[in-house]
Protein backbone atom coordinates (compact mmCIF):
# COMPACT_ATOMS: atom_id res chain seq x y z
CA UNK A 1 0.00 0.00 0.00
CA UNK A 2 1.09 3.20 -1.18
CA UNK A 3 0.61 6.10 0.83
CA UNK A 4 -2.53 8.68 0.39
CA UNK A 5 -1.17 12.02 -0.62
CA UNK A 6 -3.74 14.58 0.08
CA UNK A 7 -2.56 17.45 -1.10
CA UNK A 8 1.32 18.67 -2.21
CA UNK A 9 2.59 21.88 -0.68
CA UNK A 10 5.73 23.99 -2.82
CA UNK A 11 7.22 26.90 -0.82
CA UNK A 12 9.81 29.07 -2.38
CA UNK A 13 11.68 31.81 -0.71
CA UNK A 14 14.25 34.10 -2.34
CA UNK A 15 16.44 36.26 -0.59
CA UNK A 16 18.43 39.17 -2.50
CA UNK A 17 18.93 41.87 0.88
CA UNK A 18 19.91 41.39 3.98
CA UNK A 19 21.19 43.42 6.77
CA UNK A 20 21.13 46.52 4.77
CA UNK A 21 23.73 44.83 2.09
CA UNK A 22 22.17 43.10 -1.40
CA UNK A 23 23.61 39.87 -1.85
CA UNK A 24 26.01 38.99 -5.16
CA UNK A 25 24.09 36.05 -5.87
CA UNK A 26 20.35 35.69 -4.03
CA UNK A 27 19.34 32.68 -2.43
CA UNK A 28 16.73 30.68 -3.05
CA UNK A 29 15.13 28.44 -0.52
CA UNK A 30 12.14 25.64 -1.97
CA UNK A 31 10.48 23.56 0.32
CA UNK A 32 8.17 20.62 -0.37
CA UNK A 33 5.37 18.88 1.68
CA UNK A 34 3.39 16.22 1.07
CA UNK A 35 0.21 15.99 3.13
CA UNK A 36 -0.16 12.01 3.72
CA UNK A 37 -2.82 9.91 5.57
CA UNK A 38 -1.13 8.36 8.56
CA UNK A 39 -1.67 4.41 8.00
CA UNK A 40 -0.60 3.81 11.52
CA UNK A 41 -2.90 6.20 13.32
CA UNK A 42 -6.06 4.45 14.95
CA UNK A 43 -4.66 1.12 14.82
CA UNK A 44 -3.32 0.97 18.40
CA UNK A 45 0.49 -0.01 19.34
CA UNK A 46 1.64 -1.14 15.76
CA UNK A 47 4.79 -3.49 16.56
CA UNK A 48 5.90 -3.66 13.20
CA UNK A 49 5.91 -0.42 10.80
CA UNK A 50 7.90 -2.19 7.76
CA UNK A 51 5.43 -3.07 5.35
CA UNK A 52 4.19 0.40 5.24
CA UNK A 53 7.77 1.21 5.08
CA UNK A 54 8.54 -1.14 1.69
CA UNK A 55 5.61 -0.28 -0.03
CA UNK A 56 5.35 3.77 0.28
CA UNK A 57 8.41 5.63 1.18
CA UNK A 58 9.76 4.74 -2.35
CA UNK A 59 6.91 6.08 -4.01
CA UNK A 60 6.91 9.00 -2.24
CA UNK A 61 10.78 9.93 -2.25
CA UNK A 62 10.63 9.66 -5.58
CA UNK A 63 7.59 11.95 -6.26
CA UNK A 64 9.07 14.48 -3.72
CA UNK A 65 12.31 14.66 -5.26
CA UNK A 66 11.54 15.28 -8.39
CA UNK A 67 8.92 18.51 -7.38
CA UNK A 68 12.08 19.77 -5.43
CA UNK A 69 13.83 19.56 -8.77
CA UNK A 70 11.34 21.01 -10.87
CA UNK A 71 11.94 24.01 -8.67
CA UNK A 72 15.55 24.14 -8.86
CA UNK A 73 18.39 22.21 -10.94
CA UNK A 74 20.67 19.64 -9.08
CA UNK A 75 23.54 22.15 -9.98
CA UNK A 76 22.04 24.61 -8.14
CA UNK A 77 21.48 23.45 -5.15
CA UNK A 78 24.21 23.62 -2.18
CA UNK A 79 22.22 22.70 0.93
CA UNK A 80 19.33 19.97 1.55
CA UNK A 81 17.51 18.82 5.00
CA UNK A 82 14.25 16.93 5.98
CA UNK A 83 11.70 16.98 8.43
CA UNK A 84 8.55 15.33 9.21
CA UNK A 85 5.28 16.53 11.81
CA UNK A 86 3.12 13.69 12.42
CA UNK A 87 -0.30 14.81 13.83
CA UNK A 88 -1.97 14.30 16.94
CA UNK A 89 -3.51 10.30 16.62
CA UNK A 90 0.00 9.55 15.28
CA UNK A 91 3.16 8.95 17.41
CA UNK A 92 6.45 10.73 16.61
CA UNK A 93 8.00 7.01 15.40
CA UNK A 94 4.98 7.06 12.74
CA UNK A 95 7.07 10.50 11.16
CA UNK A 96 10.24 9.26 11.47
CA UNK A 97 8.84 6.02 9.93
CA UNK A 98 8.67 7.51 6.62
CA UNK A 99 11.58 9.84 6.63
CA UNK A 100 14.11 7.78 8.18
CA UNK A 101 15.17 4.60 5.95
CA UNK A 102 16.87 4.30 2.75
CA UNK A 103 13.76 4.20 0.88
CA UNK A 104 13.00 7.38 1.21
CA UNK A 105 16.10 9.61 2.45
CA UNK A 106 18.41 7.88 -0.39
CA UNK A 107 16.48 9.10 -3.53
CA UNK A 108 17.28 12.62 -2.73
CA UNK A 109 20.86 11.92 -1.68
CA UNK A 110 21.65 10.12 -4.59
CA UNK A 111 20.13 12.86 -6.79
CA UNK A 112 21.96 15.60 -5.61
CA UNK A 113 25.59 13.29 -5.16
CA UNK A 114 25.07 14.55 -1.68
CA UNK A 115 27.79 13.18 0.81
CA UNK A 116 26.66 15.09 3.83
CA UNK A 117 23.85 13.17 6.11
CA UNK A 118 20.32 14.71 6.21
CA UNK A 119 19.54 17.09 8.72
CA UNK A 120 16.38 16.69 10.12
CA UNK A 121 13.51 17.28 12.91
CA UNK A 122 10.42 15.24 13.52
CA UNK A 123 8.13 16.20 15.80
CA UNK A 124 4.42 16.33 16.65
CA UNK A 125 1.91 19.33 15.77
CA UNK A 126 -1.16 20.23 14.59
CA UNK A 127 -3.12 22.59 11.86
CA UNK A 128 -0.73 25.28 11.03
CA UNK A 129 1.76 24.05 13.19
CA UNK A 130 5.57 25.69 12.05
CA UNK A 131 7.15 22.72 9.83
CA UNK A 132 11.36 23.97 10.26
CA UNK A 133 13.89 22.03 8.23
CA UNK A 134 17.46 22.29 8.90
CA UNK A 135 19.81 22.23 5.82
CA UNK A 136 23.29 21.60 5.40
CA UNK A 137 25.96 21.80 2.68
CA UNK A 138 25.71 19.18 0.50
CA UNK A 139 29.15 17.75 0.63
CA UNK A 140 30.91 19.46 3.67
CA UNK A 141 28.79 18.85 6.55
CA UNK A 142 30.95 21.17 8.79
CA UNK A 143 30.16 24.73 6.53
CA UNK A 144 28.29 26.32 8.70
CA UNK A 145 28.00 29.48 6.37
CA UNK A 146 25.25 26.39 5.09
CA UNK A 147 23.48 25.60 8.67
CA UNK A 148 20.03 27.53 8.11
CA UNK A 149 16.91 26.39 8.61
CA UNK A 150 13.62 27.07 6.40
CA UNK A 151 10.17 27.50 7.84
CA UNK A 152 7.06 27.06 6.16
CA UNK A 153 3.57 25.78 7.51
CA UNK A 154 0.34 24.80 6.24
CA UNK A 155 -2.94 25.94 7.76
CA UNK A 156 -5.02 23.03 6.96
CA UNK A 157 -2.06 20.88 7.92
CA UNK A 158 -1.38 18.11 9.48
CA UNK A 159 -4.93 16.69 10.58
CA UNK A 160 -4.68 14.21 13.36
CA UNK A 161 -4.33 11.09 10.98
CA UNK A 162 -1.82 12.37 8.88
CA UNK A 163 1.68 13.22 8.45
CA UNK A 164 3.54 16.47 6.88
CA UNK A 165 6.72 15.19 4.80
CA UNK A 166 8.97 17.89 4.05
CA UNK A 167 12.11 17.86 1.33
CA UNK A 168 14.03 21.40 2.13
CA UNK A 169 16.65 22.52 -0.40
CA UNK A 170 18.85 26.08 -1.13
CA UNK A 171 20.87 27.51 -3.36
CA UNK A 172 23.54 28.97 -0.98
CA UNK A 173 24.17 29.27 2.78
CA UNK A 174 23.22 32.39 5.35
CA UNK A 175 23.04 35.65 3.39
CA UNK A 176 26.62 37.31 4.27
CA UNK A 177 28.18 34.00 6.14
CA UNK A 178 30.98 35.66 8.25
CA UNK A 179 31.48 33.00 11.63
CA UNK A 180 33.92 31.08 10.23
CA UNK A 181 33.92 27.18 10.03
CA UNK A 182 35.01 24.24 12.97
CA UNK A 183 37.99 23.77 11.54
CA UNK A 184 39.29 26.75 11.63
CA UNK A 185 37.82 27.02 15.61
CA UNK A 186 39.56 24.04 16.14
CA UNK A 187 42.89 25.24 15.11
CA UNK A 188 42.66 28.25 17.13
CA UNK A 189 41.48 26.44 20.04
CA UNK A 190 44.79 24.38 19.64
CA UNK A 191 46.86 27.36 19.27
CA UNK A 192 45.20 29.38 22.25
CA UNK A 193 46.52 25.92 24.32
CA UNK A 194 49.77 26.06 23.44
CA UNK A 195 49.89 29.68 24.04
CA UNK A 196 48.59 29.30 27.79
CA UNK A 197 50.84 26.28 28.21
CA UNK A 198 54.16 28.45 26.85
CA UNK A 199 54.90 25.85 24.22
């Protein structure tokens, strides 16, 4: 069984100012939702959620990732994230059900040649309820000029037998990234040691 999509949700953000400066190159954030019944809500304690799991998170990755990339070509896109609400007859497992296994999170991966994990939340919510999907880069999982978050919700959204299933991608970072990266906080951390320790 396939899962029921009610209804398909694009959001699309593009930022060219910020902090009084206009960007060189604007960013563009998309973010896609699909609004699907929850087959485990109503059905008491469910032991086992794999058969669900075979038959609809492969479906569904693949008709998610290919509205994210009708919004924006793989080229473009530098940062990527996931997140899933599940709504109040549903437990929090139910979301990360369909969002966590290779099924699902592996379409987009693969699509993009991502090497970075997806960032994620799951969580539980109801109508309206703020749907926030961390992003990373793509490839280099300690940029943090790439750790942003995009928030989107939907006000009919999710009902208390469904699920909100969210694919989050962007086209840069943080407008003006200036914090530096670990890396480079690591190597001053060292230095700052040997300093104190007269070495």
């Amino acid at each position: 069984m396939t899962f029921q999509v009610r209804k398909v949700v694009v959001y699309k953000d593009t930022t060219c100012r910020e902090g009084g400066r206009h960007l060189d190159r604007p960013i563009t954030m998309v973010g896609v939702a699909a609004v699907i019944r929850n087959p485990w809500a109503g059905r008491g304690y469910v032991e086992d959620l794999s058969p669900e799991q075979r038959a609809g998170c492969g479906p569904l990755g693949t008709m998610m990732v290919e509205r994210v990339l009708a919004e924006l070509k793989v080229e473009e896109i530098e940062a990527y994230g996931k997140a899933a609400v599940v709504g109040a007859a549903g437990e929090i497992e139910h979301a990360s059900a369909v969002i966590h296994n290779l099924r699902f999170g592996n379409q987009y991966r693969n699509a993009l040649k991502a090497e970075s994990y997806l960032t994620f939340t799951n969580k539980r919510g109801g109508l309206g309820t703020s749907l926030q999907i961390p992003m990373k880069h793509l490839h280099d999982g300690s940029a943090r000029s790439h750790f942003i978050t995009l928030e989107m919700s939907i006000p009919d959204a999710p009902c208390p037998d469904e699920i909100v299933i969210v694919l989050g991608a962007s086209t840069g970072g943080r407008a003006h990234p200036r914090i530096g990266n670990r890396h480079l906080d690591t190597m001053e951390i060292e230095e700052e040691a040997k300093r104190a320790a007269g070495v």
